[in-house]
PDB file of N, CA and C in Angstrom:
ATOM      1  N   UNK A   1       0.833  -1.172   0.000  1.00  0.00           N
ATOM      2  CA  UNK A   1       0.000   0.000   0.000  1.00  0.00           C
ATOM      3  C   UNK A   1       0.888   1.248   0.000  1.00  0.00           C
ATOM      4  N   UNK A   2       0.439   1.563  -0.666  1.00  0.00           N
ATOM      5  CA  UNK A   2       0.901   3.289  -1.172  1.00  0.00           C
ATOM      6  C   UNK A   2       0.464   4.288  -0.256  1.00  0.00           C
ATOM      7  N   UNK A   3       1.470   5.411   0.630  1.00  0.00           N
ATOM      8  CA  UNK A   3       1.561   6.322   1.424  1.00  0.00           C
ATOM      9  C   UNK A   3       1.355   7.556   0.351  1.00  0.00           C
ATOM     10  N   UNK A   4       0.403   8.014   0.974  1.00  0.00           N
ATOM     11  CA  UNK A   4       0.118   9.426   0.124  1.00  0.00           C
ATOM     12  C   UNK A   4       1.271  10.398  -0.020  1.00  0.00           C
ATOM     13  N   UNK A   5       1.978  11.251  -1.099  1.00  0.00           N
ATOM     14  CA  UNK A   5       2.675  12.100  -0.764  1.00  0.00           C
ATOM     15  C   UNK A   5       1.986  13.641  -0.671  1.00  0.00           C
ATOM     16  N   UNK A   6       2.589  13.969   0.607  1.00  0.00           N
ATOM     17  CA  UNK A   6       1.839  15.291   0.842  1.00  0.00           C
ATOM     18  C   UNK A   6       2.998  16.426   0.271  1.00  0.00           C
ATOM     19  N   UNK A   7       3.240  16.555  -0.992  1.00  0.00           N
ATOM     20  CA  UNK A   7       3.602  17.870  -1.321  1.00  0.00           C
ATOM     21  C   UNK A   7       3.420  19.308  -0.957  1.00  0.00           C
ATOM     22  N   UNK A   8       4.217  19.970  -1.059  1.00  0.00           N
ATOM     23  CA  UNK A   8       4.052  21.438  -1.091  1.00  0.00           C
ATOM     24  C   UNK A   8       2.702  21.959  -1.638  1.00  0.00           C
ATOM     25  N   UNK A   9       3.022  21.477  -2.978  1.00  0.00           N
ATOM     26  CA  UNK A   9       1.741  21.769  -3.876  1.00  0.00           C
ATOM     27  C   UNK A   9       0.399  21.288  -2.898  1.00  0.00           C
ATOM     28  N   UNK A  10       0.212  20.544  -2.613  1.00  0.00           N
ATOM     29  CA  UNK A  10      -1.067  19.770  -2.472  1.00  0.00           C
ATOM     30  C   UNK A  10      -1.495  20.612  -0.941  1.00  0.00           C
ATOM     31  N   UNK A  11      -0.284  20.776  -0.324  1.00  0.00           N
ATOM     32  CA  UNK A  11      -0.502  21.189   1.733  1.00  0.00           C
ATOM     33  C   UNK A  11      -1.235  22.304   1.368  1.00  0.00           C
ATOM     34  N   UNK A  12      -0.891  23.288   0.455  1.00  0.00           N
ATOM     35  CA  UNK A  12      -0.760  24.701   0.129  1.00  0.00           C
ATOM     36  C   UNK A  12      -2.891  24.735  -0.596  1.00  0.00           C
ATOM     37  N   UNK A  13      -2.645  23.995  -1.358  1.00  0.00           N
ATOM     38  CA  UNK A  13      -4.185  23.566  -2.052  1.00  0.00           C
ATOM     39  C   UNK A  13      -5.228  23.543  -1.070  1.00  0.00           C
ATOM     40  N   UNK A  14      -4.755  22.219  -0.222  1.00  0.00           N
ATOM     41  CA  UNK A  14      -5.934  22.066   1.175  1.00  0.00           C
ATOM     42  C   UNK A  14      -5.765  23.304   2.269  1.00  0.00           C
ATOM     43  N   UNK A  15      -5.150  23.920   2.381  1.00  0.00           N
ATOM     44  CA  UNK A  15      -5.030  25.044   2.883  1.00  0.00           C
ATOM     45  C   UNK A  15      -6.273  26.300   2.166  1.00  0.00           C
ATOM     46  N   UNK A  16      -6.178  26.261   0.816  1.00  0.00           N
ATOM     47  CA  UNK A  16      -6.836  27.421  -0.041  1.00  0.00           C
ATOM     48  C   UNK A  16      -7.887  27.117   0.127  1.00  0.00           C
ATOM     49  N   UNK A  17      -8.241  25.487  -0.022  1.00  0.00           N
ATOM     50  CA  UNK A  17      -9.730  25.394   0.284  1.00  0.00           C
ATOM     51  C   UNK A  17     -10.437  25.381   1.495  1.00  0.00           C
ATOM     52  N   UNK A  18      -9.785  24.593   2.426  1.00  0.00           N
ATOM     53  CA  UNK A  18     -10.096  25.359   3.443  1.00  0.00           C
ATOM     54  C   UNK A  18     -10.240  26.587   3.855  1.00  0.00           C
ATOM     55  N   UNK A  19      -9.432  27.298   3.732  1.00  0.00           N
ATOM     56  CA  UNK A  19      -9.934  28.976   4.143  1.00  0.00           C
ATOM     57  C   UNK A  19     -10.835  29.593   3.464  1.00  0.00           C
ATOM     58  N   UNK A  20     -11.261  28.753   2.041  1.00  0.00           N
ATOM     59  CA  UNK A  20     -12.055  29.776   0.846  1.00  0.00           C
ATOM     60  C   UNK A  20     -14.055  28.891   1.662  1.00  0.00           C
ATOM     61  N   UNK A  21     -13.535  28.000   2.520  1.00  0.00           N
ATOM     62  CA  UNK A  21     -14.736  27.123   3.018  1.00  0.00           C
ATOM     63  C   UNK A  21     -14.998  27.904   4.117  1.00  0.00           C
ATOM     64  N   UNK A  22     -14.276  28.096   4.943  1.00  0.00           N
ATOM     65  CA  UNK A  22     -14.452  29.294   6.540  1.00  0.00           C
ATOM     66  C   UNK A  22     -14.648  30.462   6.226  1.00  0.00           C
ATOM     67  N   UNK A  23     -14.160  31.135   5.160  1.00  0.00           N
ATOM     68  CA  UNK A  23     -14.412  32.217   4.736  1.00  0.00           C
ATOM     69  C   UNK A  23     -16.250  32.516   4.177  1.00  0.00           C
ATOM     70  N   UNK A  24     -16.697  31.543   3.642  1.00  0.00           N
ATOM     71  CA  UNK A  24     -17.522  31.504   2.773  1.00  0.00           C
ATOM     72  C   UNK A  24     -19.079  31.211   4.149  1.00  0.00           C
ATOM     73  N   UNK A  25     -18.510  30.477   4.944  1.00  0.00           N
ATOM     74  CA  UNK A  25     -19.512  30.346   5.828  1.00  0.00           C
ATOM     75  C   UNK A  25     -19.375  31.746   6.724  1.00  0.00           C
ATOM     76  N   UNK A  26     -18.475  32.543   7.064  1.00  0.00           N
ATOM     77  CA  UNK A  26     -18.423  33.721   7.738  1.00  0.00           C
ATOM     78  C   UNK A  26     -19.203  34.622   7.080  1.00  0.00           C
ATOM     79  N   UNK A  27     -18.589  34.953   5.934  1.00  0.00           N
ATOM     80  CA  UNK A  27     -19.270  35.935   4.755  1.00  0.00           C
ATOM     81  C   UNK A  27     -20.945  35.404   4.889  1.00  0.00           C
ATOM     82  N   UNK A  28     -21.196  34.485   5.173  1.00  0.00           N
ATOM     83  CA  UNK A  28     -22.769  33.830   4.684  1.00  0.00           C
ATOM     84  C   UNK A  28     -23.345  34.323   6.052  1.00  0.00           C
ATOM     85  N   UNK A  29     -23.085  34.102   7.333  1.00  0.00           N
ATOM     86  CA  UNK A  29     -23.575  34.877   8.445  1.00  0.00           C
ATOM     87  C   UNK A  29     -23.778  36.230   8.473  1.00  0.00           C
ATOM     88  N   UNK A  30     -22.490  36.569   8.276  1.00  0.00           N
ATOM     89  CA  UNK A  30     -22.835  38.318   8.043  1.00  0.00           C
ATOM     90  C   UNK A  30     -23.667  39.017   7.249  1.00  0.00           C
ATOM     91  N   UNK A  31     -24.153  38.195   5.982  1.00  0.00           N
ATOM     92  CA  UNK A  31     -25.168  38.500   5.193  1.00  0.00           C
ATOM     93  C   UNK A  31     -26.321  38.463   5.681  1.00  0.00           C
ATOM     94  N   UNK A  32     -26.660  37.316   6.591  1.00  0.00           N
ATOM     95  CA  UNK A  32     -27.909  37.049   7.488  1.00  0.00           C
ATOM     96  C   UNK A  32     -28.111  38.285   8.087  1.00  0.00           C
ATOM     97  N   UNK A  33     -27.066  38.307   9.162  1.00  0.00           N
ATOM     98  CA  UNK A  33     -27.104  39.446  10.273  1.00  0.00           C
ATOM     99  C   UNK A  33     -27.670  41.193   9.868  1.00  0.00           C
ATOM    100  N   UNK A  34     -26.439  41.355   8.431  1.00  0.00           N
ATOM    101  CA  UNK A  34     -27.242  42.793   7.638  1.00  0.00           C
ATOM    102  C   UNK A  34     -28.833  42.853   7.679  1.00  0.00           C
ATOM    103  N   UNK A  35     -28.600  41.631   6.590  1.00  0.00           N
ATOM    104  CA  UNK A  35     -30.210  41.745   5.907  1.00  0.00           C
ATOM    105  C   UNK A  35     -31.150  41.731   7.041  1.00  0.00           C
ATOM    106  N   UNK A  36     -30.933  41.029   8.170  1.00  0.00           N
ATOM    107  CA  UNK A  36     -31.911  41.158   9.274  1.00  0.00           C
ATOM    108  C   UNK A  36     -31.926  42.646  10.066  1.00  0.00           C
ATOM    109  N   UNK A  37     -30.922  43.190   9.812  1.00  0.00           N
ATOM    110  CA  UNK A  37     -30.838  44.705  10.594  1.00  0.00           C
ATOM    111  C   UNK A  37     -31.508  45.702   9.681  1.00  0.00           C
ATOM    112  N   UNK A  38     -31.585  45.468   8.358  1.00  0.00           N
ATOM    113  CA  UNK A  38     -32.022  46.252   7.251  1.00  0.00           C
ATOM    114  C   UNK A  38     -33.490  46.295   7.327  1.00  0.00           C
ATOM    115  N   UNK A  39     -33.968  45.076   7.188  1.00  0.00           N
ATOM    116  CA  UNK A  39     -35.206  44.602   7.356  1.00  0.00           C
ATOM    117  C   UNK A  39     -35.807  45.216   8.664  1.00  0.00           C
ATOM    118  N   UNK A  40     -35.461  45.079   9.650  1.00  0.00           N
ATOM    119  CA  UNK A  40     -35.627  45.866  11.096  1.00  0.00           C
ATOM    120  C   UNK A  40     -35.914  46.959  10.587  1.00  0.00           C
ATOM    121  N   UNK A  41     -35.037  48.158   9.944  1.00  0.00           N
ATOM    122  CA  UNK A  41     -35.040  49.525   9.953  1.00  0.00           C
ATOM    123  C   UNK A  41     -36.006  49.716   9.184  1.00  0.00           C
ATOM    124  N   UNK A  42     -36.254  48.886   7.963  1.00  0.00           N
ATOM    125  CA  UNK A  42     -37.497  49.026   6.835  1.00  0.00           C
ATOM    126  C   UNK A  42     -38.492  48.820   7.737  1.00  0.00           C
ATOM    127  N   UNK A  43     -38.830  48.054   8.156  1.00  0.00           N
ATOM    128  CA  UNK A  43     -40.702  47.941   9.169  1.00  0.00           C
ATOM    129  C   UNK A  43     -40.593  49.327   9.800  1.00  0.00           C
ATOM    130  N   UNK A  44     -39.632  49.487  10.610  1.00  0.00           N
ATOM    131  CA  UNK A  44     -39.706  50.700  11.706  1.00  0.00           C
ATOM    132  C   UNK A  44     -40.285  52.145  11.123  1.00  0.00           C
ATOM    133  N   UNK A  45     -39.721  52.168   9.811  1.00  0.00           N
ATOM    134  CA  UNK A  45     -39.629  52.990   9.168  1.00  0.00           C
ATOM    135  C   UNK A  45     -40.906  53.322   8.383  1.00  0.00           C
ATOM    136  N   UNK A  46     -41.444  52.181   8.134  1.00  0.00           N
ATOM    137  CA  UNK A  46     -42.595  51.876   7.172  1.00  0.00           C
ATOM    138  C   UNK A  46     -43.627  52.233   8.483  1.00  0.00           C
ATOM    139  N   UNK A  47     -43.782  51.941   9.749  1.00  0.00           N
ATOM    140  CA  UNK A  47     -44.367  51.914  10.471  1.00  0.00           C
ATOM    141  C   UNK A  47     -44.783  53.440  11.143  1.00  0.00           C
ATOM    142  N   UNK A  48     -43.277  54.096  10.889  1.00  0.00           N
ATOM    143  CA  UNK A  48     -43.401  55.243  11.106  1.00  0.00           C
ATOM    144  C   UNK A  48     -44.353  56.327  10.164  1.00  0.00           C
ATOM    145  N   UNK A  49     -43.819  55.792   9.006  1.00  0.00           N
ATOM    146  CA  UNK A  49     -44.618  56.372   8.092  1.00  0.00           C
ATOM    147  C   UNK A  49     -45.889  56.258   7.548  1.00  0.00           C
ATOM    148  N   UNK A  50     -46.632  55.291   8.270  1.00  0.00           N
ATOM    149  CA  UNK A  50     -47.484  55.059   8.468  1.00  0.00           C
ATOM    150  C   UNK A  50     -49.091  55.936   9.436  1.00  0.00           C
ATOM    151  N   UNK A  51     -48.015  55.546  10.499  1.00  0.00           N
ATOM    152  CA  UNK A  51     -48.202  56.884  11.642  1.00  0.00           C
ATOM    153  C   UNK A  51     -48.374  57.820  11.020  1.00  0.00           C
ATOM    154  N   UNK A  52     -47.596  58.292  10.713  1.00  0.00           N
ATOM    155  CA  UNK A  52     -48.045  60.211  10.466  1.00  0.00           C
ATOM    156  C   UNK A  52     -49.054  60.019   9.343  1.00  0.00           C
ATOM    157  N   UNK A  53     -49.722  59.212   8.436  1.00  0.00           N
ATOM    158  CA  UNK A  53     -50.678  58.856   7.754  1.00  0.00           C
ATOM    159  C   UNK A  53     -51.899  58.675   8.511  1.00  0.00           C
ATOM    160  N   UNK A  54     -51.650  57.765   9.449  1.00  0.00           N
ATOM    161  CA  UNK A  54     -53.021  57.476   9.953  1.00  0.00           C
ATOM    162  C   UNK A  54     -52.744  57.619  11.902  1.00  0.00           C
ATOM    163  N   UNK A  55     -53.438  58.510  12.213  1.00  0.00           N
ATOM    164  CA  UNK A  55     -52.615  59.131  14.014  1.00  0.00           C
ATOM    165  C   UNK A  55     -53.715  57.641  14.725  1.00  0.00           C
ATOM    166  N   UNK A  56     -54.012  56.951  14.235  1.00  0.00           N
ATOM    167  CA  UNK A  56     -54.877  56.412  15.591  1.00  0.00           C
ATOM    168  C   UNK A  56     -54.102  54.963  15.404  1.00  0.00           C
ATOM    169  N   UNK A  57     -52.929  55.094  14.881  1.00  0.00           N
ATOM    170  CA  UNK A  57     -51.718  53.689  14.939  1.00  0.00           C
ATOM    171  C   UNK A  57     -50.901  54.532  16.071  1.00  0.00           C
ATOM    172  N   UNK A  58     -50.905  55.815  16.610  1.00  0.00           N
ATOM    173  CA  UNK A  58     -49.916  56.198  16.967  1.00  0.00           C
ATOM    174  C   UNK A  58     -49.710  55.677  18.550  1.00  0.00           C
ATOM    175  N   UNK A  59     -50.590  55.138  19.099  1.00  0.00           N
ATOM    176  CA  UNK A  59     -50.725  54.677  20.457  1.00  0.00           C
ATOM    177  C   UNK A  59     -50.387  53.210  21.047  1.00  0.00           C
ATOM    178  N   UNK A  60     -50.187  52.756  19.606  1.00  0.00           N
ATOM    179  CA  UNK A  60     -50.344  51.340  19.803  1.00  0.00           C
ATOM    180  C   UNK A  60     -48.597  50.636  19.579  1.00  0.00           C
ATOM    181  N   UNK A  61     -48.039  50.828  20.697  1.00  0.00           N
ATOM    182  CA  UNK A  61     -46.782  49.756  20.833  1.00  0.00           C
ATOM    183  C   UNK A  61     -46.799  48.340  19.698  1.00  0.00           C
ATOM    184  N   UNK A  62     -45.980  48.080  19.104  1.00  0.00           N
ATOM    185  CA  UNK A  62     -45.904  47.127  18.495  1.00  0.00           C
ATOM    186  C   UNK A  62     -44.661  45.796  19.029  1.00  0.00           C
ATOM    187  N   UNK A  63     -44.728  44.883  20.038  1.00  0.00           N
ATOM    188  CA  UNK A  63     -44.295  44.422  20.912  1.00  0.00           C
ATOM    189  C   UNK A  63     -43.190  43.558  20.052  1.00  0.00           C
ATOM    190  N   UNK A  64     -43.211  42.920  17.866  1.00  0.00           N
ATOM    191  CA  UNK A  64     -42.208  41.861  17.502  1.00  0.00           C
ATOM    192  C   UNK A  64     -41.192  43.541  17.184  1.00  0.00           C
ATOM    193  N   UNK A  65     -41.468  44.579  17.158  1.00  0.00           N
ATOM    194  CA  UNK A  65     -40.284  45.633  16.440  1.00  0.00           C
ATOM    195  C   UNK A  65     -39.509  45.732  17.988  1.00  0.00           C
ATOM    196  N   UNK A  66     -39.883  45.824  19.315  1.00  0.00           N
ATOM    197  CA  UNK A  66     -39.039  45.385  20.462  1.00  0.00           C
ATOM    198  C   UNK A  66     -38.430  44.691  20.390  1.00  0.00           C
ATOM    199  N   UNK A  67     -38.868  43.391  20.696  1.00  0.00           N
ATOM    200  CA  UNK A  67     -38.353  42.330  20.694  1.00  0.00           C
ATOM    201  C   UNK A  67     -36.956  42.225  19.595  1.00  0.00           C
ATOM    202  N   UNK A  68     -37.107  42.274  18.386  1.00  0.00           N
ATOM    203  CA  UNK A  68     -35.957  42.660  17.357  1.00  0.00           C
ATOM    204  C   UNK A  68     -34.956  43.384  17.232  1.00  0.00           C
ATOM    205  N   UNK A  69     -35.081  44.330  18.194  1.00  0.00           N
ATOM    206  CA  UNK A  69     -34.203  45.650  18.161  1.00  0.00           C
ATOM    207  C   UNK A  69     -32.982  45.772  18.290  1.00  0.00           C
ATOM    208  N   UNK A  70     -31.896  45.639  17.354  1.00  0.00           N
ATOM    209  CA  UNK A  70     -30.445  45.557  17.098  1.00  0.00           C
ATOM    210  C   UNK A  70     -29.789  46.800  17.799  1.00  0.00           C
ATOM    211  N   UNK A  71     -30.652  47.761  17.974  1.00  0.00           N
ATOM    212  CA  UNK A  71     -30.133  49.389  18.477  1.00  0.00           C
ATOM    213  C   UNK A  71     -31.476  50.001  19.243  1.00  0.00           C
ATOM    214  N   UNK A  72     -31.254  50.655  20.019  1.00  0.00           N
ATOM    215  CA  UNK A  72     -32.108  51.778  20.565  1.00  0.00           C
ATOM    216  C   UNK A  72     -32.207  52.658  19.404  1.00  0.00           C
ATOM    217  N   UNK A  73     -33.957  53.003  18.990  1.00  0.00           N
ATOM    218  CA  UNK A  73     -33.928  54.281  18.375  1.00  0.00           C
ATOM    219  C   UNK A  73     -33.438  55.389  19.187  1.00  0.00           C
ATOM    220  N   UNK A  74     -33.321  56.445  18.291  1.00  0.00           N
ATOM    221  CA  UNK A  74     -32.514  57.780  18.773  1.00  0.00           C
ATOM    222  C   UNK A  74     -33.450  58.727  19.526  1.00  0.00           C
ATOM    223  N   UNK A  75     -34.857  58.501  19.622  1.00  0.00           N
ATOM    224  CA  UNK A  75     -36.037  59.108  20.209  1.00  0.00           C
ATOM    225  C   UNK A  75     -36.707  57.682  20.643  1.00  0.00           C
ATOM    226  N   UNK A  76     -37.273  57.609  22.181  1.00  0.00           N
ATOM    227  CA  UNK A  76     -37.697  56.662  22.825  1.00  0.00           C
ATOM    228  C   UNK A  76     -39.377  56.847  21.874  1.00  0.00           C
ATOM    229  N   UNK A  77     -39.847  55.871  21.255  1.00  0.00           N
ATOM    230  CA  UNK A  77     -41.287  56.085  21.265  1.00  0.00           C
ATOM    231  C   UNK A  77     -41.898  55.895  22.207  1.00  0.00           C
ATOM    232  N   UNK A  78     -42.141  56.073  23.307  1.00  0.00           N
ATOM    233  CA  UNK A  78     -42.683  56.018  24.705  1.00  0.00           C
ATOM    234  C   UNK A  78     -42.643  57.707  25.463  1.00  0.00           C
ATOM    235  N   UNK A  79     -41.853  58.537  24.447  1.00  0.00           N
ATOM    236  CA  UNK A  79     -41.885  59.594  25.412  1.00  0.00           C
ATOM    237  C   UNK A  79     -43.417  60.486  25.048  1.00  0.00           C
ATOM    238  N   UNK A  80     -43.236  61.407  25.746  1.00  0.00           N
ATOM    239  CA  UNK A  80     -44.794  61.987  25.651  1.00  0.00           C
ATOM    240  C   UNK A  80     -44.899  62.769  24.289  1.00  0.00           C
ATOM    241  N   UNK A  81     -43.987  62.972  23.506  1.00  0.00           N
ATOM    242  CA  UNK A  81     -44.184  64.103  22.418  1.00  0.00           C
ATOM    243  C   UNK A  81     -43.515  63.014  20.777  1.00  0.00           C
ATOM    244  N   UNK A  82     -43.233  61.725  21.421  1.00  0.00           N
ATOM    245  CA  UNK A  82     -42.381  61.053  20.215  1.00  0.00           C
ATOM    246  C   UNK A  82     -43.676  60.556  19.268  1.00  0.00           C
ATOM    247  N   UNK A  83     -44.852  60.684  19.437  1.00  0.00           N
ATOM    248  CA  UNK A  83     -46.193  60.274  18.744  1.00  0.00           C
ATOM    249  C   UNK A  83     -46.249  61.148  17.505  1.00  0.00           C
ATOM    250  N   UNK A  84     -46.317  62.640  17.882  1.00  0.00           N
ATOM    251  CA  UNK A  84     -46.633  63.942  17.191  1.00  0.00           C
ATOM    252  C   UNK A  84     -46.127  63.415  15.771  1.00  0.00           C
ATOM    253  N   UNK A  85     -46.812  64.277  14.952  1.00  0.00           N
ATOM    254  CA  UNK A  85     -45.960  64.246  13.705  1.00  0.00           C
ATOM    255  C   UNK A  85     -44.760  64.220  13.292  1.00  0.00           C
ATOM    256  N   UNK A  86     -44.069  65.180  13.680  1.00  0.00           N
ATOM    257  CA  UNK A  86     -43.074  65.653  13.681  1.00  0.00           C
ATOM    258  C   UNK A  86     -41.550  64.858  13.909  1.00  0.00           C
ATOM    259  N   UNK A  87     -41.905  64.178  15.293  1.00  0.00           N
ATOM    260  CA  UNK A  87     -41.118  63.547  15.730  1.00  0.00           C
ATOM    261  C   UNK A  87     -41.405  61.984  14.978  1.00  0.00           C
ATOM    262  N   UNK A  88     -42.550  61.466  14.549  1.00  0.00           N
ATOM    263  CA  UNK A  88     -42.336  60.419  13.463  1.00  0.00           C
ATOM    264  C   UNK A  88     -41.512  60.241  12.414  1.00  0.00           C
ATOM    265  N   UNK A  89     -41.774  61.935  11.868  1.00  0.00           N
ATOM    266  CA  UNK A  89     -41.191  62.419  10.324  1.00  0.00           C
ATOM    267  C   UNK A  89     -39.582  61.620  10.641  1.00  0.00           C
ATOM    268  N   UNK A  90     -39.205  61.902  12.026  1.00  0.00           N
ATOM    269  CA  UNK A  90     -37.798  61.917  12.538  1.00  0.00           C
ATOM    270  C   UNK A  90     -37.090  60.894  12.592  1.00  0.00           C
ATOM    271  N   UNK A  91     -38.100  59.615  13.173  1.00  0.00           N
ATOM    272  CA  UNK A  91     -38.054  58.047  13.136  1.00  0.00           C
ATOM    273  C   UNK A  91     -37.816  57.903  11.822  1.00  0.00           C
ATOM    274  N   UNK A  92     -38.761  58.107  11.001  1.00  0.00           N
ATOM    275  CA  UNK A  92     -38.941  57.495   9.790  1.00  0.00           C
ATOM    276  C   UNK A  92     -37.830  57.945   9.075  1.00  0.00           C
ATOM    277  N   UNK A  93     -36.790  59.304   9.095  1.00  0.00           N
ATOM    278  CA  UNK A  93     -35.931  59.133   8.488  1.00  0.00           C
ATOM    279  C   UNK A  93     -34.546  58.761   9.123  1.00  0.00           C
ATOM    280  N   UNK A  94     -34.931  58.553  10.078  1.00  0.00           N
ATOM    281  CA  UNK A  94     -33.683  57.288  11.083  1.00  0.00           C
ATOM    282  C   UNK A  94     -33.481  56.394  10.362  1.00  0.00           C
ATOM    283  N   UNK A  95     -34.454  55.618  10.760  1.00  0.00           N
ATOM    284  CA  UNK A  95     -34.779  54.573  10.471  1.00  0.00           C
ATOM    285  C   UNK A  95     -34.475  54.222   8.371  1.00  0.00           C
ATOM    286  N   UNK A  96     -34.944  55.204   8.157  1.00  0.00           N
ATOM    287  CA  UNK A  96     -34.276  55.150   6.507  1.00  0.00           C
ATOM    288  C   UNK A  96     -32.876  55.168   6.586  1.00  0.00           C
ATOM    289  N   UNK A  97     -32.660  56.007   7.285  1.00  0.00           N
ATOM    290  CA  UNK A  97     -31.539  55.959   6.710  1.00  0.00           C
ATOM    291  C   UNK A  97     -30.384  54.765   7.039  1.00  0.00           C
ATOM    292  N   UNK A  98     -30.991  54.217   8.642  1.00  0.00           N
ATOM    293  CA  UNK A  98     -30.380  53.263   9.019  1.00  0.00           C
ATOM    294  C   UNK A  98     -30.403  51.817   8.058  1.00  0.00           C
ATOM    295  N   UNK A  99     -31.411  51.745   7.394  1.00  0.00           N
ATOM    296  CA  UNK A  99     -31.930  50.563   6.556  1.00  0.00           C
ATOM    297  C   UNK A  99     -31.215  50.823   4.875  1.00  0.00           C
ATOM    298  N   UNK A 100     -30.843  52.119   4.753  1.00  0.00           N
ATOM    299  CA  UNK A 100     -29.678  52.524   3.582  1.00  0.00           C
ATOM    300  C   UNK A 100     -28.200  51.994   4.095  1.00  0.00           C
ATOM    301  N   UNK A 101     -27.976  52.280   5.186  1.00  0.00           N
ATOM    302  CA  UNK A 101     -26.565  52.387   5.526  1.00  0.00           C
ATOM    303  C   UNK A 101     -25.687  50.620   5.646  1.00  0.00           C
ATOM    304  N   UNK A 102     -27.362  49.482   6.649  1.00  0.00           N
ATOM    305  CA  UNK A 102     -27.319  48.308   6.542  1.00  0.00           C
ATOM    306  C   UNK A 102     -26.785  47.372   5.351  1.00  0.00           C
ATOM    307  N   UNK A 103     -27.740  47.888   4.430  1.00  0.00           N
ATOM    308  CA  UNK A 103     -27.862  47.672   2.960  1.00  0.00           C
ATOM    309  C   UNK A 103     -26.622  47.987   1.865  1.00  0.00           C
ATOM    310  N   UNK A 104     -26.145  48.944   2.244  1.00  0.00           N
ATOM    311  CA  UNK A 104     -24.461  49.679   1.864  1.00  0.00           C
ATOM    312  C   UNK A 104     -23.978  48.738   2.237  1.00  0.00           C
ATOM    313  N   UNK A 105     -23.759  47.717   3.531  1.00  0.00           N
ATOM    314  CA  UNK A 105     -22.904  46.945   3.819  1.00  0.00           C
ATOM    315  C   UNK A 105     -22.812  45.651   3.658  1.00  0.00           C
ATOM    316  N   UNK A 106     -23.683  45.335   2.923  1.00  0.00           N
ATOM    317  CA  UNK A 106     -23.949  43.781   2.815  1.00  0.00           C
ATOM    318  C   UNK A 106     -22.621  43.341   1.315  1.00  0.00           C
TER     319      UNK A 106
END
């Protein structure tokens, strides 16, 4: 029986593929992770904009956009004035822009 020879050539090969295999499953997580943060900022955003469309969504906590939350928005929606128009307009372009910036990085 014949002993394999492990060449230079060949060590160097299983080496490339291996790393192009760890690499490829890393890269494949991080794609998950974006697209799920992107997706986050799009509802929030959509939600926001929604709100200032129709004010009688504006009261109503939405308990899976908690639960999800990769970041604190930059305005608590819980405070007494974060409902108003105004301060939606504000979310909603957070939140855009956060769901641009996600998306840049994938």
């Amino acid at each position: 029986m014949r002993i394999p020879r492990f060449t230079v050539r060949r060590l160097m090969l299983a080496v490339a593929v291996i790393g192009v295999m760890m690499s490829y499953e890393r890269m494949r997580e991080r794609w998950t992770t974006l697209r799920g943060r992107a997706a986050y900022h799009a509802r929030l955003a959509e939600f926001y904009r929604a709100s200032i469309d129709d004010p009688s969504g504006w009261l109503k906590p939405n308990p899976e956009m908690e639960k999800h939350d990769p970041e604190p928005p930059p305005i608590s929606p819980y405070g007494p004035d974060a409902w108003e128009p105004d301060k939606c307009r504000i979310l909603m372009e957070y939140h855009a822009r956060m769901r641009d910036y996600w998306e840049s990085h994938w």
